[in-house]
N, C-alpha and C. Protein backbone atom coordinates (compact mmCIF):
# COMPACT_ATOMS: atom_id res chain seq x y z
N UNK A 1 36.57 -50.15 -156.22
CA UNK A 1 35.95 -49.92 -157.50
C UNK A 1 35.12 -51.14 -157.89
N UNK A 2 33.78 -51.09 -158.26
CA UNK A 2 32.97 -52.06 -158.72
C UNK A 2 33.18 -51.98 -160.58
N UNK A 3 32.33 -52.73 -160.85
CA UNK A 3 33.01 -52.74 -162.44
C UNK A 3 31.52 -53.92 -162.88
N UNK A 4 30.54 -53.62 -163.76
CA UNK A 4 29.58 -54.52 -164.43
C UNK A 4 30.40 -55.34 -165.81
N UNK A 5 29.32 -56.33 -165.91
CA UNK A 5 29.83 -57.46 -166.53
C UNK A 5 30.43 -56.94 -168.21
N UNK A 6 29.95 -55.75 -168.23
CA UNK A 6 30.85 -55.19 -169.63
C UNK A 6 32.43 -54.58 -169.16
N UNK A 7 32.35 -54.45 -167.79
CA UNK A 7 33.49 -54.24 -167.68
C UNK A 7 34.78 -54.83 -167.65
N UNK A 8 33.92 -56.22 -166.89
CA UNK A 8 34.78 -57.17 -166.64
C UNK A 8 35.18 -57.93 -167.77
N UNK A 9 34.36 -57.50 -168.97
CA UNK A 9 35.16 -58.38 -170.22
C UNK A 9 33.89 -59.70 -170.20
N UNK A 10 32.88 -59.93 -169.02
CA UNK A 10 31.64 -60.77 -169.35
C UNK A 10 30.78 -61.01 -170.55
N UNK A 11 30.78 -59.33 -170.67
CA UNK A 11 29.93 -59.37 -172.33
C UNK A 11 30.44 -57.98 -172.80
N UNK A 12 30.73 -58.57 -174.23
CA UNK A 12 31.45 -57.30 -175.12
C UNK A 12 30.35 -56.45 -175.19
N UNK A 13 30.98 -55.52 -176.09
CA UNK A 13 29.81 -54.23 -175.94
C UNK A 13 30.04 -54.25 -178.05
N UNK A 14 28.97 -53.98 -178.92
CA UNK A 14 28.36 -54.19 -180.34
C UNK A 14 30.07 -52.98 -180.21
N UNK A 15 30.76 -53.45 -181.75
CA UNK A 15 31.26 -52.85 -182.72
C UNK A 15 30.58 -52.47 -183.94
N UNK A 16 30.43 -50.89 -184.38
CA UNK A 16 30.42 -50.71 -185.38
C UNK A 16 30.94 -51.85 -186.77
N UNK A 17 30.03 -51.49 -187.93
CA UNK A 17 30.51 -52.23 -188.70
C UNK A 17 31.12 -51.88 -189.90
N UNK A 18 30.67 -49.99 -189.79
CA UNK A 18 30.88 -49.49 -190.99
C UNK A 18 30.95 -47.93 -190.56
N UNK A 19 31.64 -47.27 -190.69
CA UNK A 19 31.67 -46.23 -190.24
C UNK A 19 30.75 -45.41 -190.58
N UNK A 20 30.27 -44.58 -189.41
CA UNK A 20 28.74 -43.88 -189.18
C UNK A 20 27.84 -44.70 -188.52
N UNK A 21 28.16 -45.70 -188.98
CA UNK A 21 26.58 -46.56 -187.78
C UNK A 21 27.05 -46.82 -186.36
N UNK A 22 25.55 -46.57 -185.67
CA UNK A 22 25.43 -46.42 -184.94
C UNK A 22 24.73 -47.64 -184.02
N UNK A 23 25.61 -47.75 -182.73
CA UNK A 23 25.14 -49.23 -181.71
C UNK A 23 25.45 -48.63 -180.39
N UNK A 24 24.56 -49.85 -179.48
CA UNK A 24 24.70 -49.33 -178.27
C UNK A 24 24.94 -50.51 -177.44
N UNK A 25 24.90 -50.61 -175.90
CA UNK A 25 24.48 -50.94 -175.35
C UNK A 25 24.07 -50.79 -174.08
N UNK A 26 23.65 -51.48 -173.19
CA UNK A 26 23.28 -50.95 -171.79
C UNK A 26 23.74 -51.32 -170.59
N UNK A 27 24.41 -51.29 -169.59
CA UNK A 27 25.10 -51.89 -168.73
C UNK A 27 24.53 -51.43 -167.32
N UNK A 28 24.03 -52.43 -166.45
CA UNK A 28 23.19 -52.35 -165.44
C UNK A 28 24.05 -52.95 -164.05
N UNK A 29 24.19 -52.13 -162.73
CA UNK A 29 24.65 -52.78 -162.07
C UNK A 29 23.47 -53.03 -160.40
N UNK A 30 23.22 -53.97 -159.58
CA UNK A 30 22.61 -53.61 -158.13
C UNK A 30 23.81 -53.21 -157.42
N UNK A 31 23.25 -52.19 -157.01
CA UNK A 31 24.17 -51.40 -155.64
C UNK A 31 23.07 -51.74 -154.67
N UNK A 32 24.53 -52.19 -152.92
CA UNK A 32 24.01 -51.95 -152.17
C UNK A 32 24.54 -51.13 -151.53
N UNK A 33 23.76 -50.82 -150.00
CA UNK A 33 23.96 -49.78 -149.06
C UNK A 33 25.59 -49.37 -149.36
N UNK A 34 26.53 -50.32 -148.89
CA UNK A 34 27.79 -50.52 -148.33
C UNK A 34 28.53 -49.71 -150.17
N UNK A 35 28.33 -49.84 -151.08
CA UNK A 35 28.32 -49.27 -152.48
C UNK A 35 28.68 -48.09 -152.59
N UNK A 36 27.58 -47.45 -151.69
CA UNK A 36 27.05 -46.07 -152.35
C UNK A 36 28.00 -45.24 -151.50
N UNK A 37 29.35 -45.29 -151.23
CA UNK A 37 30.09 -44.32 -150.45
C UNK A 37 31.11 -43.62 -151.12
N UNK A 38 31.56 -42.27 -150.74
CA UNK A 38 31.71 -40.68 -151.09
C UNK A 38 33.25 -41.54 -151.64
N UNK A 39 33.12 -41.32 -153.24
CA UNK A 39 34.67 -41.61 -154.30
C UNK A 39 34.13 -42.47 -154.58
N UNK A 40 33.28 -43.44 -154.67
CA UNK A 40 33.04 -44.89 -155.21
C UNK A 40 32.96 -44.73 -156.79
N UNK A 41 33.76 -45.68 -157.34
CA UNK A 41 33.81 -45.66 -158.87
C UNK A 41 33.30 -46.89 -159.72
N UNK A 42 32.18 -46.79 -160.41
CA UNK A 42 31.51 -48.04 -160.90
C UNK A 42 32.10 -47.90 -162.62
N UNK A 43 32.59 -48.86 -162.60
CA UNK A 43 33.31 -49.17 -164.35
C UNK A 43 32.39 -49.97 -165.02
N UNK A 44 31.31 -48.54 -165.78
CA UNK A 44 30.15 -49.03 -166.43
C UNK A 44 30.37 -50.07 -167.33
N UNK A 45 31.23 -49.67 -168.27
CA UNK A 45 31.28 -50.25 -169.77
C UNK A 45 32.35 -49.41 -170.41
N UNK A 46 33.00 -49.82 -171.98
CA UNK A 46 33.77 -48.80 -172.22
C UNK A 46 33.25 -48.02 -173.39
N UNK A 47 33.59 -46.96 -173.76
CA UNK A 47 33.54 -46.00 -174.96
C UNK A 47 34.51 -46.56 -175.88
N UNK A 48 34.06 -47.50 -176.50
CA UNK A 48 34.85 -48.82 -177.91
C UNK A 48 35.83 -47.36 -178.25
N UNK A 49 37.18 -47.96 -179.00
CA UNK A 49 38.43 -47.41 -179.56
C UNK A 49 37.69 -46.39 -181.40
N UNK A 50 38.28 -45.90 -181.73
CA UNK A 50 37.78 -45.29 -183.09
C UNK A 50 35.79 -44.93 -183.12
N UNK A 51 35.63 -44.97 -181.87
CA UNK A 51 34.25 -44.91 -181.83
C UNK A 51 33.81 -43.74 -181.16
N UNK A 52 32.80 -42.18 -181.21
CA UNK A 52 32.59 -40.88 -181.03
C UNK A 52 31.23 -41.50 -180.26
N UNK A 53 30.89 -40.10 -179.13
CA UNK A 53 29.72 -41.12 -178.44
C UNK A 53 28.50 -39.81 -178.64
N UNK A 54 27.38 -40.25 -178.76
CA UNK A 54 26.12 -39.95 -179.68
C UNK A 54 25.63 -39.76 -178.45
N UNK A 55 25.06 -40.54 -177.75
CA UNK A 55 24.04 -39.96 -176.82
C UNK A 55 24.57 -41.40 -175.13
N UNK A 56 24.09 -40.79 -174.03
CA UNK A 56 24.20 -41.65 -172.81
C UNK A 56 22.70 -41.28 -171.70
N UNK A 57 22.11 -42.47 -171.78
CA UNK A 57 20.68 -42.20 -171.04
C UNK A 57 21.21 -43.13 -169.54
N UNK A 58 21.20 -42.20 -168.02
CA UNK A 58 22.16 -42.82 -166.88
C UNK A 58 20.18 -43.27 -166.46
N UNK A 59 20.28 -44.38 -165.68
CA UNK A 59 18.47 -44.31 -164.98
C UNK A 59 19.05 -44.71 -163.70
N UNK A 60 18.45 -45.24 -162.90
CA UNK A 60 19.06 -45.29 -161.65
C UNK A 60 17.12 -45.22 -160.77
N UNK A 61 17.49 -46.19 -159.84
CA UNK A 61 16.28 -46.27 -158.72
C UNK A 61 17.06 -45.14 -157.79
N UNK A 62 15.77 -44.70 -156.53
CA UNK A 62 15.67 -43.99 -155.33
C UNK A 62 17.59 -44.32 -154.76
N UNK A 63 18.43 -43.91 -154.84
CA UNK A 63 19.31 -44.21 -154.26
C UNK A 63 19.66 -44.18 -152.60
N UNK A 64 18.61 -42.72 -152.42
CA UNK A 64 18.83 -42.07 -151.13
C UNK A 64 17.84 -41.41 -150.58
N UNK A 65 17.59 -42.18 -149.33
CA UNK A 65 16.12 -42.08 -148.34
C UNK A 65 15.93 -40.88 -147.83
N UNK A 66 17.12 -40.70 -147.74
CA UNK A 66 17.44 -39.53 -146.56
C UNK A 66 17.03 -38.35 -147.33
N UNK A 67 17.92 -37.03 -146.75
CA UNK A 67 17.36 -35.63 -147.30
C UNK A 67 17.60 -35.50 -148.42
N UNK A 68 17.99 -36.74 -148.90
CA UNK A 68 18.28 -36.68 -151.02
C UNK A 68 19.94 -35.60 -151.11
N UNK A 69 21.05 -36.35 -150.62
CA UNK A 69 22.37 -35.48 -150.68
C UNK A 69 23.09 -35.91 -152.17
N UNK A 70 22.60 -37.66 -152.12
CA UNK A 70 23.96 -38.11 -153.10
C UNK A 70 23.86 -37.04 -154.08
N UNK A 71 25.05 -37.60 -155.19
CA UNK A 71 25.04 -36.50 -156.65
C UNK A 71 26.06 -37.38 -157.43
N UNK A 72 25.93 -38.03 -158.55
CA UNK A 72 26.83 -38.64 -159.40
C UNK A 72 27.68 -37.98 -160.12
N UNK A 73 29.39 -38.27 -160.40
CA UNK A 73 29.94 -37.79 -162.01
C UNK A 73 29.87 -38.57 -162.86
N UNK A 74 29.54 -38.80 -164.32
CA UNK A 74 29.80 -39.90 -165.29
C UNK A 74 30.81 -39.33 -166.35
N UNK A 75 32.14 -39.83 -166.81
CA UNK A 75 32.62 -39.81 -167.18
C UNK A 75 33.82 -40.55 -167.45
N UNK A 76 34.90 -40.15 -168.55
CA UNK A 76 35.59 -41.18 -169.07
C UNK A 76 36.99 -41.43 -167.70
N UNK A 77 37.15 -42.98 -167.33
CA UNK A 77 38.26 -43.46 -167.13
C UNK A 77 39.30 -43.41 -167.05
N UNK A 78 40.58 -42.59 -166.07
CA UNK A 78 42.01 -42.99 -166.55
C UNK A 78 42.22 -44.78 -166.10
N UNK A 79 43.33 -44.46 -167.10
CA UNK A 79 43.74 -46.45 -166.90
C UNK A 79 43.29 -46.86 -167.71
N UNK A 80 43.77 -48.34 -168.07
CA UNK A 80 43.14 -49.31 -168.98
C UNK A 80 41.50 -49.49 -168.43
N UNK A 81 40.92 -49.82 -169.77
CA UNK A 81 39.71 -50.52 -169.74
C UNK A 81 39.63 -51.38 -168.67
N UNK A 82 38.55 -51.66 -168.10
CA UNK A 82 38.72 -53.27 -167.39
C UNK A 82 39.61 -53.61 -166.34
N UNK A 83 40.31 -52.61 -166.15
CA UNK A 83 41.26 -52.92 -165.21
C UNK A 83 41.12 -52.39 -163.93
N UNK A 84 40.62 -53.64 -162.98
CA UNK A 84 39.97 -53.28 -161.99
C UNK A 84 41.31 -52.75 -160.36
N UNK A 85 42.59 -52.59 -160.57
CA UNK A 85 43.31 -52.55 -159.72
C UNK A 85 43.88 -51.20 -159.67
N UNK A 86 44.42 -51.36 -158.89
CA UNK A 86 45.30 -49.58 -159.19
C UNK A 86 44.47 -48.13 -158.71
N UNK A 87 44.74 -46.75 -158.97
CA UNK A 87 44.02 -45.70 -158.35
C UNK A 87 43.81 -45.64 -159.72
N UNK A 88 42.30 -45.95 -160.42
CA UNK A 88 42.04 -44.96 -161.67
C UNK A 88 41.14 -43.73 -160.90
N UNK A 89 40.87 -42.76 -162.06
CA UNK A 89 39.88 -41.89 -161.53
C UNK A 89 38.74 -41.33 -162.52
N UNK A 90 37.88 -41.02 -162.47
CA UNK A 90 36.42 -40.77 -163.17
C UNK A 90 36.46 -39.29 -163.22
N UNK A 91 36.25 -38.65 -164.58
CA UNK A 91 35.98 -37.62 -165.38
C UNK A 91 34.28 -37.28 -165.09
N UNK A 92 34.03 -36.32 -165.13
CA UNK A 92 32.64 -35.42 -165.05
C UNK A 92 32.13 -35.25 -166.46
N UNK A 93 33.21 -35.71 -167.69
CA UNK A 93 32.65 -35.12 -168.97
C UNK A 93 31.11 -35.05 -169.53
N UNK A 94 30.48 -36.60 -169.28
CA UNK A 94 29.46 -36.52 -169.65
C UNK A 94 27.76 -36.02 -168.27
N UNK A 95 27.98 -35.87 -166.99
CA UNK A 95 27.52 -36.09 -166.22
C UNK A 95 27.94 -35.27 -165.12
N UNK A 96 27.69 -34.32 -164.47
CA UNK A 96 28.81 -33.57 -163.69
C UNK A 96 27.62 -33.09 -162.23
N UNK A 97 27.87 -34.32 -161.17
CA UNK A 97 27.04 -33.89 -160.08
C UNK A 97 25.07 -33.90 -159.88
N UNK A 98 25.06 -34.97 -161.00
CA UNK A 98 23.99 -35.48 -161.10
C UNK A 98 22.57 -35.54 -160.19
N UNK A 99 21.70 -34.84 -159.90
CA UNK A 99 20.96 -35.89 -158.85
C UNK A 99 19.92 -36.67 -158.97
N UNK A 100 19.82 -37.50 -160.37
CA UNK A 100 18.66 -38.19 -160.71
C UNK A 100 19.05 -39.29 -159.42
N UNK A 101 19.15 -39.30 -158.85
CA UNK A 101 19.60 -41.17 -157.82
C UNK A 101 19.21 -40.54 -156.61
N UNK A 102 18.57 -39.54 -156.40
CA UNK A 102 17.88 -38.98 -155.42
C UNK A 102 16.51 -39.35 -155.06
N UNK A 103 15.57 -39.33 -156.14
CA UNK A 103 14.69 -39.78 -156.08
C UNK A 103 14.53 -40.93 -157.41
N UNK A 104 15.56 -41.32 -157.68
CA UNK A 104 15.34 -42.00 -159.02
C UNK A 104 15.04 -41.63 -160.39
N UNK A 105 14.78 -42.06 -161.51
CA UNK A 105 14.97 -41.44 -162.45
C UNK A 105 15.74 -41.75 -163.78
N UNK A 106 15.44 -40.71 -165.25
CA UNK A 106 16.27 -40.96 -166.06
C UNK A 106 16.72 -39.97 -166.46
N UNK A 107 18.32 -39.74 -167.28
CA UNK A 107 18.47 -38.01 -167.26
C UNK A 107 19.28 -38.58 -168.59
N UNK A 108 19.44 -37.55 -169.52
CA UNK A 108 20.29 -37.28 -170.11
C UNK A 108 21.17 -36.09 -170.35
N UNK A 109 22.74 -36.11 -171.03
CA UNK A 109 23.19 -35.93 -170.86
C UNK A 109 23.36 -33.73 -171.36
N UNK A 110 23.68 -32.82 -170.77
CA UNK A 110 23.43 -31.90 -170.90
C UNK A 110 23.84 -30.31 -170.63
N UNK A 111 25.85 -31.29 -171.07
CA UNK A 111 26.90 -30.94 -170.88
C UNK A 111 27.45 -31.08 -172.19
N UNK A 112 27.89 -29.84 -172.76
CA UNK A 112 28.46 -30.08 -174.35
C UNK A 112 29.52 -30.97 -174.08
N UNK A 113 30.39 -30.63 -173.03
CA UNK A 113 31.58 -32.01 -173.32
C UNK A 113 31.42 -33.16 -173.58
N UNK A 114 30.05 -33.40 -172.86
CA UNK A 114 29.55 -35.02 -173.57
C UNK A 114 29.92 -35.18 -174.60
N UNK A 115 29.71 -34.66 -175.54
CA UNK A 115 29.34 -34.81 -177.26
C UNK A 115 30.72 -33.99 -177.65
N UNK A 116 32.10 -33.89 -177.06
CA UNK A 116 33.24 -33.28 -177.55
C UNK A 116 34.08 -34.40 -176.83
N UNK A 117 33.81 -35.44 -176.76
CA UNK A 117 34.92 -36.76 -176.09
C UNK A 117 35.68 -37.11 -177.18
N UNK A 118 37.15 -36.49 -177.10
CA UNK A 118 37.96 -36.74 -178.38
C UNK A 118 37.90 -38.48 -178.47
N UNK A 119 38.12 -38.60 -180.15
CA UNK A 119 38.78 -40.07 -180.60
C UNK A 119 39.44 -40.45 -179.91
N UNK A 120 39.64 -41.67 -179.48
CA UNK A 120 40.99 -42.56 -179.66
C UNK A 120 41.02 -43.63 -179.96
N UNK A 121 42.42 -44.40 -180.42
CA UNK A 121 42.26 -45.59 -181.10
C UNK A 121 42.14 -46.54 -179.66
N UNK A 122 41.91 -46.52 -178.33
CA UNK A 122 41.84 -47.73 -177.80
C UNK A 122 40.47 -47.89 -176.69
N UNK A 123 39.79 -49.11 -176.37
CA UNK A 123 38.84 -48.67 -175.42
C UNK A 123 39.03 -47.88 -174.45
N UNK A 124 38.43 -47.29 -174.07
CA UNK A 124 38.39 -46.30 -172.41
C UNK A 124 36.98 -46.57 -171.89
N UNK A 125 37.66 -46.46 -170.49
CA UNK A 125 36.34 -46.74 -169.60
C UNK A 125 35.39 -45.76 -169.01
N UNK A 126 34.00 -45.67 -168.95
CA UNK A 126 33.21 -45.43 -168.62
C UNK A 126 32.72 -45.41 -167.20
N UNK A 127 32.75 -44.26 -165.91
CA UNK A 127 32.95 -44.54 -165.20
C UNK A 127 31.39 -43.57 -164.23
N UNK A 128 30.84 -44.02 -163.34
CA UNK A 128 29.78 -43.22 -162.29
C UNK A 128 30.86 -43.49 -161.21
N UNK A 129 30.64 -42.11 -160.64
CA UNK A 129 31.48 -42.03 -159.41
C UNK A 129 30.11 -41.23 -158.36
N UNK A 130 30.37 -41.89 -157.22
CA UNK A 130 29.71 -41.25 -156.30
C UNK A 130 30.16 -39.71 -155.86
N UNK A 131 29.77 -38.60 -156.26
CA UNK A 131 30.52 -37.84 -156.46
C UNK A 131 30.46 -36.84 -154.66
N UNK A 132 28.53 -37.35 -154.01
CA UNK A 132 28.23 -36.65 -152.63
C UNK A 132 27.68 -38.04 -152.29
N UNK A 133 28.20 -38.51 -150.98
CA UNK A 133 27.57 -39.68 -150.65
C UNK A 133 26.13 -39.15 -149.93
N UNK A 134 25.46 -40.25 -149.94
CA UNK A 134 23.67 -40.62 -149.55
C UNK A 134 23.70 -40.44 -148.16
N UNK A 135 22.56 -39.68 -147.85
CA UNK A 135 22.83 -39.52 -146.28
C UNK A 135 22.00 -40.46 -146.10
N UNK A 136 21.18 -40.95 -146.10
CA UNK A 136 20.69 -42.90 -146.07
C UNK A 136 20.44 -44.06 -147.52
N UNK A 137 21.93 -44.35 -147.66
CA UNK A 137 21.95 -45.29 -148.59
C UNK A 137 20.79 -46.10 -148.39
N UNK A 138 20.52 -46.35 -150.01
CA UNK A 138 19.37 -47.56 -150.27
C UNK A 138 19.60 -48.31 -151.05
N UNK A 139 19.67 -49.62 -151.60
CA UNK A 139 20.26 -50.56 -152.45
C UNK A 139 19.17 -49.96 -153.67
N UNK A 140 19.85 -50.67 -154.71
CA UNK A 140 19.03 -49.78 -156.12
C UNK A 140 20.36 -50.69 -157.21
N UNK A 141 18.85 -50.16 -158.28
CA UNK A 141 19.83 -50.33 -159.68
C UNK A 141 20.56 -49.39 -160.21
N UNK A 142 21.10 -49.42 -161.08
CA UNK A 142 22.09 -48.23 -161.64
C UNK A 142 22.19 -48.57 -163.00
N UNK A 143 21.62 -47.98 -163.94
CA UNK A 143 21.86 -48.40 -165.40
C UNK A 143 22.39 -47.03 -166.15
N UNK A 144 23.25 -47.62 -167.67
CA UNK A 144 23.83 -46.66 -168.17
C UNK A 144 23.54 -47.23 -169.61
N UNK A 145 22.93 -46.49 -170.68
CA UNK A 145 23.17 -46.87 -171.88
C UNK A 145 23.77 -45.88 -172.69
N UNK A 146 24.94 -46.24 -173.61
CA UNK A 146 26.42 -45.60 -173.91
C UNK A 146 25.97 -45.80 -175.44
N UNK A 147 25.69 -44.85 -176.34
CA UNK A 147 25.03 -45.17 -177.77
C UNK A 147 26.36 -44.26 -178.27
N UNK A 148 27.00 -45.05 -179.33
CA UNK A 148 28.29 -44.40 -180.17
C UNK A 148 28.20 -44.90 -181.56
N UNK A 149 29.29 -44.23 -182.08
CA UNK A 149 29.34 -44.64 -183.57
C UNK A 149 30.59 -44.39 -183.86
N UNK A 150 31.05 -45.31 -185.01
CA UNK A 150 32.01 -45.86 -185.74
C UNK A 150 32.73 -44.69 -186.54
C-alpha cells in the first residue's frame, strides 16, 4: 500500500470552521511502473471525522500504453486513517472501475453513493485501488481533490 503525504500525517488536510463550510484539498501522488499492479491501494488523504463529502475531481496522466486495460476503484478505507500496515481494503463508493488513467484525464464522480457516504465522528481513509492492472504500465501522476463540509 502506498499512502501520499496527507496520508502519512505530512500535511493535514483544512478543517471546517463552522458548520456548512466548505474546504478542500488535493493530494497528488508519482506512480511508477512497479505501482500500478492488480489490488494496489494508494491512501489518498482522509474524509476529516463530522465532515459529509461534496464533490471528488480524480485526474491522473496516461497510466497505460498498452491496449488501455487498467480501471480504478476510489473509495472509503477500512482501518485507521494513516495506517499504513495490516490488510486494509478500498470501497468503490465514490469511483467504481474507472478508466480515466487510460488515456489520462479528469472525471468526476457519478455514482450516487458518492454523495450518500454516511457521517462519522472519526477520520477515514480515502483510498484508489488498482482495480484491472495496465497491460503496459507507465509512470504518471495521480491526483485526487476530496472537497467536504463541516
Amino acid at each position: 500500500m502506498l499512502q501520499t503525504d496527507y496520508a502519512k500525517g505530512g500535511i493535514i488536510a483544512p478543517t471546517p470552521d463552522n458548520a456548512g463550510e466548505v474546504v478542500s484539498y488535493r493530494a497528488e501522488i508519482d506512480l511508477a511502473t512497479s505501482d500500478l499492479t492488480l489490488n494496489n491501494i494508494i491512501e489518498m488523504g482522509p474524509l476529516p471525522g463530522d465532515c459529509d463529502l461534496v464533490d471528488v475531481i480524480l485526474d491522473t496522466d496516461d497510466l497505460d500504453s498498452g491496449t488501455a486495460a487498467i480501471t480504478l476503484d476510489v473509495g472509503i478505507m477500512s482501518g485507521d486513517f494513516g495506517v499504513s500496515s495490516g490488510s486494509r481494503t478500498c470501497g468503490a463508493e465514490i469511483f467504481s472501475a474507472s478508466t480515466v488513467a487510460q488515456a489520462g484525464g479528469v472525471v468526476r464522480p457519478t455514482l450516487a453513493t458518492a454523495f450518500r457516504i454516511a457521517r462519522s465522528h472519526v477520520d477515514r481513509g480515502i483510498g484508489v485501488k488498482i482495480k484491472a492492472a495496465p497491460d503496459t504500465p507507465q509512470a504518471g501522476t495521480l491526483g485526487l481533490t476530496v472537497i467536504y463540509r463541516g
